[in-house]
C-alpha atoms as a PDB file:
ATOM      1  CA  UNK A   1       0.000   0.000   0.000  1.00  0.00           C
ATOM      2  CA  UNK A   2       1.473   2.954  -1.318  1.00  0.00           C
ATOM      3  CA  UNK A   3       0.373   6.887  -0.172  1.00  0.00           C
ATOM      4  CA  UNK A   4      -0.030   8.734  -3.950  1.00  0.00           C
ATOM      5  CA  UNK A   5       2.599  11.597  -3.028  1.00  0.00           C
ATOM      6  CA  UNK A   6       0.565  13.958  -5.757  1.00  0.00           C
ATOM      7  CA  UNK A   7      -3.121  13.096  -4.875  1.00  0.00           C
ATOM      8  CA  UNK A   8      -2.177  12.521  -1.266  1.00  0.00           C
ATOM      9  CA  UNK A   9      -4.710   9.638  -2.129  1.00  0.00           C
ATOM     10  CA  UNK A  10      -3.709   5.654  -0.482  1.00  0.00           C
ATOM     11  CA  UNK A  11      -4.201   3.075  -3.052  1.00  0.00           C
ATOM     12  CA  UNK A  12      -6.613   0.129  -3.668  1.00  0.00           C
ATOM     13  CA  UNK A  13      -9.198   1.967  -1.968  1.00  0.00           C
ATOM     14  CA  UNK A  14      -8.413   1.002   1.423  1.00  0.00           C
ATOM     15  CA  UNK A  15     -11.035   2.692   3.994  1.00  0.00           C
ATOM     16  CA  UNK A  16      -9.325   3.890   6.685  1.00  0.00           C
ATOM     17  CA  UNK A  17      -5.996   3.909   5.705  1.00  0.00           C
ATOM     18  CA  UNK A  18      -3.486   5.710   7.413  1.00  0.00           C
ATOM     19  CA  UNK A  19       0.247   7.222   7.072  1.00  0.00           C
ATOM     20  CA  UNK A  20       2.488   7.676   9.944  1.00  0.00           C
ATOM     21  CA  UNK A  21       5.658   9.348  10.730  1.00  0.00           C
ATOM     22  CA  UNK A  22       7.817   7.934  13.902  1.00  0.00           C
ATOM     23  CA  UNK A  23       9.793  10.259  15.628  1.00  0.00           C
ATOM     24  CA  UNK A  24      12.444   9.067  17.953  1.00  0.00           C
ATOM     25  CA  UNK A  25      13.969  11.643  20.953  1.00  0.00           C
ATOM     26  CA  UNK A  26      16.099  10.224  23.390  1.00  0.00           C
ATOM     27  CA  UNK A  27      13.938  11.279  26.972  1.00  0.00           C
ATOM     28  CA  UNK A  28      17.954  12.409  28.098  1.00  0.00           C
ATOM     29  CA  UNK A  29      17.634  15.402  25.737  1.00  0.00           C
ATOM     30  CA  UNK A  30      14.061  16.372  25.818  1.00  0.00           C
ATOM     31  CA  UNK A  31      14.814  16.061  29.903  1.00  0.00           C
ATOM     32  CA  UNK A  32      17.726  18.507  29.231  1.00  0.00           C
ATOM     33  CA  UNK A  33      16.143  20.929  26.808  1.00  0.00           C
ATOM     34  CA  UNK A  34      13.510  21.414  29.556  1.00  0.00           C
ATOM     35  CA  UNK A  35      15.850  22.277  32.311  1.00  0.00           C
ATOM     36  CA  UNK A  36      17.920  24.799  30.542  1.00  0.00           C
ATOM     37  CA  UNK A  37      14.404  26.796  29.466  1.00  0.00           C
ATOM     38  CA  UNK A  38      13.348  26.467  32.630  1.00  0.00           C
ATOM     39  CA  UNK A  39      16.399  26.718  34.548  1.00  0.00           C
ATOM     40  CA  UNK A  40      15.812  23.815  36.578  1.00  0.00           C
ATOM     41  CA  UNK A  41      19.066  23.088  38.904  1.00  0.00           C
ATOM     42  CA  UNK A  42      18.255  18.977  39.704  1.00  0.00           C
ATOM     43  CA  UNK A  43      19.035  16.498  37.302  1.00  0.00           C
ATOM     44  CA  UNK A  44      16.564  14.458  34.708  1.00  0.00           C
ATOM     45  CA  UNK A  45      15.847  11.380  36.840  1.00  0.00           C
ATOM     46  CA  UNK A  46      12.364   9.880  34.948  1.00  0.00           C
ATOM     47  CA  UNK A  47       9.141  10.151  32.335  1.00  0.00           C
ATOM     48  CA  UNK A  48       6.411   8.977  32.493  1.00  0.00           C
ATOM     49  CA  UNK A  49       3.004   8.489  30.724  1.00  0.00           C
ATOM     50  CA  UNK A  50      -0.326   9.327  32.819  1.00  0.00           C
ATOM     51  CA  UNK A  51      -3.170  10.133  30.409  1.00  0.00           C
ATOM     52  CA  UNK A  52      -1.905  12.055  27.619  1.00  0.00           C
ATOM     53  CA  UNK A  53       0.979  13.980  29.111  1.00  0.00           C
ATOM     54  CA  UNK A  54       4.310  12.912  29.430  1.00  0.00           C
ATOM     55  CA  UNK A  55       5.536  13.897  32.987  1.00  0.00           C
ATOM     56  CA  UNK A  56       8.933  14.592  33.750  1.00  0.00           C
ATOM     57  CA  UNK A  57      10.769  13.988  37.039  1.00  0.00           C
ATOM     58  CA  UNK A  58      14.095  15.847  37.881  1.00  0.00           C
ATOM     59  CA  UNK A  59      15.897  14.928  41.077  1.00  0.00           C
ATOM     60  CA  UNK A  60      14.611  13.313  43.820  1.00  0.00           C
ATOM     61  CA  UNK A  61      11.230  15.063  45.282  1.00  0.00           C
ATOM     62  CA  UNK A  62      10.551  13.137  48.521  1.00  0.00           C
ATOM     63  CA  UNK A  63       7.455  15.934  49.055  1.00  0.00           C
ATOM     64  CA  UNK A  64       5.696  14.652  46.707  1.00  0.00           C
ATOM     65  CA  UNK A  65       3.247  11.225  46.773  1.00  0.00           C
ATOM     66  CA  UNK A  66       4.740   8.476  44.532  1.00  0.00           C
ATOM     67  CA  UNK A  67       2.206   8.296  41.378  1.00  0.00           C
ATOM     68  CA  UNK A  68       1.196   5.309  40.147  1.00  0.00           C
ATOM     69  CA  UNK A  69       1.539   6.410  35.767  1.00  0.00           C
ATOM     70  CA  UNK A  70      -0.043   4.677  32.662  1.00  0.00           C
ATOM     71  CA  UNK A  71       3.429   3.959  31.521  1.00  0.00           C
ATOM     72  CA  UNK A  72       6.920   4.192  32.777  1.00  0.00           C
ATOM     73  CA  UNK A  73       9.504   5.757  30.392  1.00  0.00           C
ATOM     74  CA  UNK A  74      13.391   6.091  31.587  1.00  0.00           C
ATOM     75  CA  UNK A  75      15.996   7.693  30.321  1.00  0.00           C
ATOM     76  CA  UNK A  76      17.485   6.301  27.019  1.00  0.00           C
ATOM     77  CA  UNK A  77      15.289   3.203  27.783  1.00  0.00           C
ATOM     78  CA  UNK A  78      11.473   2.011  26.289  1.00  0.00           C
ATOM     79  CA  UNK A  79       8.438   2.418  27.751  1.00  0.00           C
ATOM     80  CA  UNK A  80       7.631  -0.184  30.434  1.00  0.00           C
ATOM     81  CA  UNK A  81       3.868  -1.149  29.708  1.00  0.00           C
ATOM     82  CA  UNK A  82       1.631  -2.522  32.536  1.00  0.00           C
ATOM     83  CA  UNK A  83      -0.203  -5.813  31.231  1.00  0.00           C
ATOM     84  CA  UNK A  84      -3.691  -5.830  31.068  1.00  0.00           C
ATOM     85  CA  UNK A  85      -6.116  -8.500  33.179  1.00  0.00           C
ATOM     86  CA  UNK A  86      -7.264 -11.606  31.598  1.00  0.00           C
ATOM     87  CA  UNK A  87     -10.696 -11.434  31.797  1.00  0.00           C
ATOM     88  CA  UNK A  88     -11.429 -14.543  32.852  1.00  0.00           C
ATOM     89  CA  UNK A  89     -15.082 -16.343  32.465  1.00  0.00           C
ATOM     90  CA  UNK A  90     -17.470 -17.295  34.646  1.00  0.00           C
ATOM     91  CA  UNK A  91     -16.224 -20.652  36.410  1.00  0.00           C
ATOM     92  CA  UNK A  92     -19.848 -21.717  36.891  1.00  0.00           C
ATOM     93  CA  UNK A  93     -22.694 -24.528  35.967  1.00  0.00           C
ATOM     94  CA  UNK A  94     -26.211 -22.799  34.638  1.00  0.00           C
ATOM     95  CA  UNK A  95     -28.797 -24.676  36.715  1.00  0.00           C
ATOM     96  CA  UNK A  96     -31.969 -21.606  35.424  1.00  0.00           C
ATOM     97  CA  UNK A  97     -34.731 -23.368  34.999  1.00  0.00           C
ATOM     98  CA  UNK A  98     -33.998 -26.136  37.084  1.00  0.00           C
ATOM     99  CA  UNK A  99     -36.046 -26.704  40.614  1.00  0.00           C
ATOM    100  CA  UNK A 100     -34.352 -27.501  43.592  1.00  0.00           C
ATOM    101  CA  UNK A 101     -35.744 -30.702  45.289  1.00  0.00           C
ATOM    102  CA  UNK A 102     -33.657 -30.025  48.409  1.00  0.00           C
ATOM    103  CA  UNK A 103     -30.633 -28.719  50.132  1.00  0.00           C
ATOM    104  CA  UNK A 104     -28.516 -30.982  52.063  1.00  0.00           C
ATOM    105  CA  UNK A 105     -25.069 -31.626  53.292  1.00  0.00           C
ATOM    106  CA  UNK A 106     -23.616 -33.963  51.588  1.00  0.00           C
ATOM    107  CA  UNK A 107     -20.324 -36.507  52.493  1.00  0.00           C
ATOM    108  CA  UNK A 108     -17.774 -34.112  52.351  1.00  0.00           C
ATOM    109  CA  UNK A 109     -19.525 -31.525  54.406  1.00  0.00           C
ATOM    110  CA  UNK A 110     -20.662 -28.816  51.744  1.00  0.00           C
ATOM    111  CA  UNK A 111     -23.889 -27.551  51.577  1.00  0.00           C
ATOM    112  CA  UNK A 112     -25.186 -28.473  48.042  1.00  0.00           C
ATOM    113  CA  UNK A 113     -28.405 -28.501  46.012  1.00  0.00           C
ATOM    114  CA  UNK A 114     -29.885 -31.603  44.792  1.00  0.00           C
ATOM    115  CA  UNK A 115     -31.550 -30.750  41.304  1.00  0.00           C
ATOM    116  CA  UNK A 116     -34.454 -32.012  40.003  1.00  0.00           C
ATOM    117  CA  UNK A 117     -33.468 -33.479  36.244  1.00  0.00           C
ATOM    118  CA  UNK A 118     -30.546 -35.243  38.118  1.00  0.00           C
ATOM    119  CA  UNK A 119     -33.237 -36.979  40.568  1.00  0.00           C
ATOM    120  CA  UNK A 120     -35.435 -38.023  37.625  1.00  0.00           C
ATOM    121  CA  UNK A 121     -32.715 -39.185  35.336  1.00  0.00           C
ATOM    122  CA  UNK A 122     -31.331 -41.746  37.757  1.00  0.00           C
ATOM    123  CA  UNK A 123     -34.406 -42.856  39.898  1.00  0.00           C
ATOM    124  CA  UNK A 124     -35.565 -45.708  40.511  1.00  0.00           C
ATOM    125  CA  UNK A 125     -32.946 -47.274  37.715  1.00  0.00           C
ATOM    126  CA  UNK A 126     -30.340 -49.775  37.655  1.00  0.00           C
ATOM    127  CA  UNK A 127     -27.402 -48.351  36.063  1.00  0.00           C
ATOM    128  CA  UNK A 128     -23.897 -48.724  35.784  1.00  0.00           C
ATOM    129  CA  UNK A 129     -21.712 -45.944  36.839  1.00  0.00           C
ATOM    130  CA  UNK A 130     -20.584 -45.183  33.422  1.00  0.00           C
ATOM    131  CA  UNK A 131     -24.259 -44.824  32.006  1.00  0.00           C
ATOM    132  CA  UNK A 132     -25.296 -42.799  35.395  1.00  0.00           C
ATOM    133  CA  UNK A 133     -22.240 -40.368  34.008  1.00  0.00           C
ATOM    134  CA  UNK A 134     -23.344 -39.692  30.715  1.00  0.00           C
ATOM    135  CA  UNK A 135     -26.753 -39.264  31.627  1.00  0.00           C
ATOM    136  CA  UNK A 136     -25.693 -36.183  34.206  1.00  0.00           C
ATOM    137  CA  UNK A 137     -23.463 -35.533  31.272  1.00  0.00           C
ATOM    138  CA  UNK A 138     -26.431 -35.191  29.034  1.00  0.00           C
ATOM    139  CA  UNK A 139     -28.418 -33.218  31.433  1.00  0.00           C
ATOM    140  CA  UNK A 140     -26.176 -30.689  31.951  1.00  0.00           C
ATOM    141  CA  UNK A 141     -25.136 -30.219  28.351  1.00  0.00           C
ATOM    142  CA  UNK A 142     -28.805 -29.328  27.661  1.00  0.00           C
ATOM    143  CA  UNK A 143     -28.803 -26.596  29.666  1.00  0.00           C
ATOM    144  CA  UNK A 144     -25.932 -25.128  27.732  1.00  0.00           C
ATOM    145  CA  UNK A 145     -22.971 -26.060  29.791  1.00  0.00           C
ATOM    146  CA  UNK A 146     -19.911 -27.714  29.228  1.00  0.00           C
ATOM    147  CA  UNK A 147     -18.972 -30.325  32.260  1.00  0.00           C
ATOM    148  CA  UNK A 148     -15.585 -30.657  33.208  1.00  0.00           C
ATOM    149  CA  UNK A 149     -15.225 -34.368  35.043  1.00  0.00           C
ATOM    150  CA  UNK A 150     -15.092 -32.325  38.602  1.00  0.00           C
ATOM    151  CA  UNK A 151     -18.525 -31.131  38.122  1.00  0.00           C
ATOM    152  CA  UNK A 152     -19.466 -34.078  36.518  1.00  0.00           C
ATOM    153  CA  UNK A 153     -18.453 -36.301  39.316  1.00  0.00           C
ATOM    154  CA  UNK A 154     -19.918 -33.031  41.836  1.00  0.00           C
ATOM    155  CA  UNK A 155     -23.444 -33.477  40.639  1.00  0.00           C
ATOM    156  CA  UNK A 156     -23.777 -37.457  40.103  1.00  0.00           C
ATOM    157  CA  UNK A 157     -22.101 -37.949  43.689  1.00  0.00           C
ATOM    158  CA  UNK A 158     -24.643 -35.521  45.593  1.00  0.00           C
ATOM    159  CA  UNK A 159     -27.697 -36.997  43.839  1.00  0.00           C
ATOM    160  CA  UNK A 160     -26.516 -40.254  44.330  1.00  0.00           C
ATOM    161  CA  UNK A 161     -25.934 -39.250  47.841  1.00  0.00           C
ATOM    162  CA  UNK A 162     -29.695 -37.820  47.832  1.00  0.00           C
ATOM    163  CA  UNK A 163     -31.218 -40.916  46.819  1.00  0.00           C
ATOM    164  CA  UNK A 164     -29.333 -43.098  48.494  1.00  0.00           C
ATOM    165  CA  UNK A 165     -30.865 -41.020  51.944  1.00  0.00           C
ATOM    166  CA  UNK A 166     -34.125 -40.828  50.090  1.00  0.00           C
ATOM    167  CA  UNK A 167     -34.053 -45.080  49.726  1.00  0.00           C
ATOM    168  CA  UNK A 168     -33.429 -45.322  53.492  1.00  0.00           C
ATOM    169  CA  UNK A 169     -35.989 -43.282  54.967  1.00  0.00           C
END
């Protein structure tokens, strides 16, 4: 892609094309330009970035609040960038929609709900533990989730658990 010097048009009809010019200044000189106009005594000690001024330090100002800037320039070096947060996604099973047949504690001593397409897909049936699996498997997937074999094993084990009490009393 190619800026038409004459036309001052950018070729193949790009939308939103751009041209830019990169200007390099060591942050030494700009740092020393200022203090001369200024007639600032201290040395250049630091730059940095908050918002869109560039802030420059000389000496050592122990008055003043250490500020916590957008990005950290030094002297002759790069800009130091802060890394962003992964946003990370919700770690959690949809159960909308379903009712709760109860709350109990179950063998490991958490408080957990017992959920009423898990209670009708393995009542009252004999089922290997593989089949009772992908049957919790399949109930949760229709709800839009996407069981990791913790949760998997979380769900089948408490209704299990439920029924099992259920059987006994």
């Amino acid at each position: 892609m190619i800026k038409n010097i004459r036309t001052g048009a950018i070729g193949d009809g790009v939308p939103d094309a751009r041209v830019s010019t990169i200007v390099r200044v060591a942050l030494k000189a700009i740092g020393d330009d200022i203090r001369t106009a200024h007639g600032i005594q201290l040395e250049f000690s630091s730059a940095a970035v908050e918002g869109p001024d560039l802030v420059l330090t000389f000496g050592e100002d122990v008055d003043r609040p250490p500020r916590q800037p957008s990005a950290s320039l030094r002297p002759g070096g790069r800009a130091a960038r802060q890394r962003r947060r992964r946003h990370s996604s919700r770690n959690r099973m949809k159960t909308r929609g379903w009712n709760v047949v109860t709350k109990m504690v179950n063998s490991k001593g958490q408080t957990v709900a017992i959920y009423e397409p898990f209670v009708v897909a393995l009542r009252g049936q004999k089922l290997s533990r593989g089949e009772q699996r992908k049957r919790v498997v399949d109930v949760l997937r229709e709800n839009g989730n996407r069981p990791g074999p913790v949760s998997i094993d979380y769900y089948l084990t408490n209704t299990l658990e439920y029924l099992e009490k259920e059987r006994k009393e």
